[in-house]
Protein backbone atom coordinates (compact mmCIF):
# COMPACT_ATOMS: atom_id res chain seq x y z
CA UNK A 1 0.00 0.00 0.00
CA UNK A 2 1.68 3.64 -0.75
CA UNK A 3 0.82 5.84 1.68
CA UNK A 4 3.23 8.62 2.20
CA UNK A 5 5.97 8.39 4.94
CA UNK A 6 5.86 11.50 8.32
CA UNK A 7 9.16 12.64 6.64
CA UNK A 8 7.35 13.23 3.08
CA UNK A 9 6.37 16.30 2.04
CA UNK A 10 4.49 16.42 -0.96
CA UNK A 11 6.65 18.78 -3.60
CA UNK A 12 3.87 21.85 -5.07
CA UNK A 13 6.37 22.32 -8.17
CA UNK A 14 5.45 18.70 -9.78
CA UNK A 15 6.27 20.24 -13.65
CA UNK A 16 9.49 21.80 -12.40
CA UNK A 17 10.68 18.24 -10.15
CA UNK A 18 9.56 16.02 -13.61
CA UNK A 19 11.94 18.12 -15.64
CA UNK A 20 14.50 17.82 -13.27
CA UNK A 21 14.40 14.16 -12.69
CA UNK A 22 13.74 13.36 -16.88
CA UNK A 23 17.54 13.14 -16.87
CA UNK A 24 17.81 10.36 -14.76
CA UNK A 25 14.85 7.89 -16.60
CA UNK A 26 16.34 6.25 -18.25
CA UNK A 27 18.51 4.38 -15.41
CA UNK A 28 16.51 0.82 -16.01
CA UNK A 29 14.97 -0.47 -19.66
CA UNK A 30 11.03 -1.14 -20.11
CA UNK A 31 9.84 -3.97 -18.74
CA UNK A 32 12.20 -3.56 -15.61
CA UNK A 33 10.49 -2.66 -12.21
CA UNK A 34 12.45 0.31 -11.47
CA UNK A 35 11.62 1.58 -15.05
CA UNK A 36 8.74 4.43 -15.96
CA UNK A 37 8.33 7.99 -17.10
CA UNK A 38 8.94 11.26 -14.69
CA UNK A 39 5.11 12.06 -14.92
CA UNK A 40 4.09 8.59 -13.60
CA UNK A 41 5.07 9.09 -10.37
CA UNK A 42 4.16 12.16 -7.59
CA UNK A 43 7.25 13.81 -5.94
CA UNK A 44 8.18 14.31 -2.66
CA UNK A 45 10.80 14.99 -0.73
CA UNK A 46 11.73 13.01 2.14
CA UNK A 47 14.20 14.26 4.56
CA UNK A 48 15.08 10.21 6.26
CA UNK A 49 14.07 8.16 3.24
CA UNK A 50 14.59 4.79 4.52
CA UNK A 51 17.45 2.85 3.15
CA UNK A 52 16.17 -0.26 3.59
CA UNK A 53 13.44 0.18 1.36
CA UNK A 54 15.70 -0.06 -1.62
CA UNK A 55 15.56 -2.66 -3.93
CA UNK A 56 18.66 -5.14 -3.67
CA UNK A 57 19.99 -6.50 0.05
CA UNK A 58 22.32 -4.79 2.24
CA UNK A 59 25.76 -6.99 1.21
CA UNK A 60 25.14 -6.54 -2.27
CA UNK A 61 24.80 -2.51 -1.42
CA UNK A 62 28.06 -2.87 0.30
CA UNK A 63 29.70 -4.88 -1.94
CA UNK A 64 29.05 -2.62 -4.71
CA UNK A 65 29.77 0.94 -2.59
CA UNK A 66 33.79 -0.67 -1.89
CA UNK A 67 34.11 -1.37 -5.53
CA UNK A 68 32.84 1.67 -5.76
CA UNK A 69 35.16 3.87 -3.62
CA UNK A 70 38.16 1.85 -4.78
CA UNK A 71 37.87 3.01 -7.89
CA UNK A 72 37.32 6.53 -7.15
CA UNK A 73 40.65 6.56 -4.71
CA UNK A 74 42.81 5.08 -7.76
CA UNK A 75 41.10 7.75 -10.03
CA UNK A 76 41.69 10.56 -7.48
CA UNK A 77 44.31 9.64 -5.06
CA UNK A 78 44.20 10.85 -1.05
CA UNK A 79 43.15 14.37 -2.27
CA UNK A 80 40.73 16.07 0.32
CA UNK A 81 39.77 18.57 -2.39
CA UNK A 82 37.92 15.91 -4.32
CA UNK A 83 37.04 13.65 -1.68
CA UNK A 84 33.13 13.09 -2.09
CA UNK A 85 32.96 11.20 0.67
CA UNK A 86 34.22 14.01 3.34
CA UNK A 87 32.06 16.84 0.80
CA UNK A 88 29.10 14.96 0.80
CA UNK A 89 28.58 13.15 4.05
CA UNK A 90 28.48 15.59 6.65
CA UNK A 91 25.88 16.96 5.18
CA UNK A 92 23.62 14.58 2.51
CA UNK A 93 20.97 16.98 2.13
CA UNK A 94 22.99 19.59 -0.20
CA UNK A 95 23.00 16.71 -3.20
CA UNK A 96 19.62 14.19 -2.59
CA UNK A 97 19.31 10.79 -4.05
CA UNK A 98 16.44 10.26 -6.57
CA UNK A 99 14.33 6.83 -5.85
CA UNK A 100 11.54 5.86 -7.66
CA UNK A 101 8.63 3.12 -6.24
CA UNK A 102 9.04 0.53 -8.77
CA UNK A 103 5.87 -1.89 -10.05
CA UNK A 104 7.04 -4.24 -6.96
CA UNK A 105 6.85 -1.55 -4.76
CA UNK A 106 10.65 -1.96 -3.98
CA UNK A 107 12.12 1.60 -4.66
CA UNK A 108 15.17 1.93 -7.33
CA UNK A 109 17.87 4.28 -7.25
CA UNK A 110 17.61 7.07 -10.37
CA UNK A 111 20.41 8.87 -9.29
CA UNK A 112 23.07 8.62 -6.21
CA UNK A 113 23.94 5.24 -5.98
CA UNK A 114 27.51 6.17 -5.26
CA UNK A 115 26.20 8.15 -2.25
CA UNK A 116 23.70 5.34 -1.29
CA UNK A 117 26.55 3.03 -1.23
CA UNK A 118 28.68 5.48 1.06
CA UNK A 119 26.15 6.29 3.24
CA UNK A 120 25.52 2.48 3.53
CA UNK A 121 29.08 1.81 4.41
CA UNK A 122 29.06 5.00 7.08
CA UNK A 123 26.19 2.99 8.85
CA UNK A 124 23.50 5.10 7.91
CA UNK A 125 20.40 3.98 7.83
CA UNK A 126 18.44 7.38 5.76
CA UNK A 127 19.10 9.83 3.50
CA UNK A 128 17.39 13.17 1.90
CA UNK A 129 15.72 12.03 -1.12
CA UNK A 130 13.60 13.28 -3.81
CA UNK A 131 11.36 10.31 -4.37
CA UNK A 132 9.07 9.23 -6.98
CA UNK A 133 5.57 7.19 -6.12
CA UNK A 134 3.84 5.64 -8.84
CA UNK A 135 0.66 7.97 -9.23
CA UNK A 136 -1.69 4.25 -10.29
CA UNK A 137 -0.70 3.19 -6.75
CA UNK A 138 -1.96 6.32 -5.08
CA UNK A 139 -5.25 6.12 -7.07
CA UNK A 140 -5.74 3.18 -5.76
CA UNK A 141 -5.23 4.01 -2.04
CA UNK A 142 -7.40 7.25 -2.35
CA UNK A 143 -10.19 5.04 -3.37
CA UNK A 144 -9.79 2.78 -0.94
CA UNK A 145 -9.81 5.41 1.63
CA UNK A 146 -12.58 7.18 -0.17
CA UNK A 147 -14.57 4.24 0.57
CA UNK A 148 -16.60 4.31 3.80
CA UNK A 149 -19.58 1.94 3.96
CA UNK A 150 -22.28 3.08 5.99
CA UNK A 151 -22.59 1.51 9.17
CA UNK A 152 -25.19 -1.46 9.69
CA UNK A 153 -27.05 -1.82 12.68
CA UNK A 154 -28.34 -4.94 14.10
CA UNK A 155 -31.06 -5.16 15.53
């Protein structure tokens, strides 16, 4: 059921959010759960997005975030002035993650799976994130909730 989290906030700009997120769609082919258009989902920003409502499972996060950061540190060295990691941690909510709520209701990762993986390895367990629920879902919840049969009384 998608109901929106205490840390949501619905966003009031929905045209100006789709254009900024139409970069990132294309992150996962049709057909693929993760997979849809920018103006198929309602966004909202969630300041403690839980992690664990990612698609995937914690060791493969991990696995991926040291590849990850290995490769970085060979591409960059020791350098503090490029360091994402010391940029980016102290304070996550200058540079959100975009999820999406895929058809499985898993959420993918449109953009910041780098800092996913970081703030996975820091022992985080949220992040700031602009997320994307599937508008079909909602429709169906609002209807749901719409619903209120009258009372019976026995007698």
């Amino acid at each position: 059921m998608t109901t929106l989290p205490k840390t949501a906030r619905r966003l009031p700009d929905q045209a100006g959010y789709i254009r900024s997120v139409r970069l990132f769609s294309d992150q996962f082919h049709v057909g693929h759960s993760g997979h849809g258009l920018p103006e198929s989902f309602l966004w909202t920003f969630d300041s403690r997005f839980k992690l664990m409502q990612l698609a995937g499972i914690l060791s493969e996060w991990r696995a991926f975030a040291e590849k990850d950061k290995a490769a970085w540190r060979e591409d960059c060295g020791e350098n503090d002035e490029v360091d994402f990691e010391k940029w980016w941690l102290p304070k996550p909510s200058r540079c959100p993650v975009i999820v999406v709520e895929g058809s499985d209701q898993d959420f993918y990762v449109w953009d910041g799976t780098t800092r996913v993986g970081l703030a996975i390895l820091n022992g985080r367990k949220t992040l700031p994130a602009i997320v994307g629920y599937r508008k079909q879902a909602f429709a169906l919840v609002q209807k749901r909730e719409e619903f209120r049969p009258s009372p019976k009384v026995w007698v």
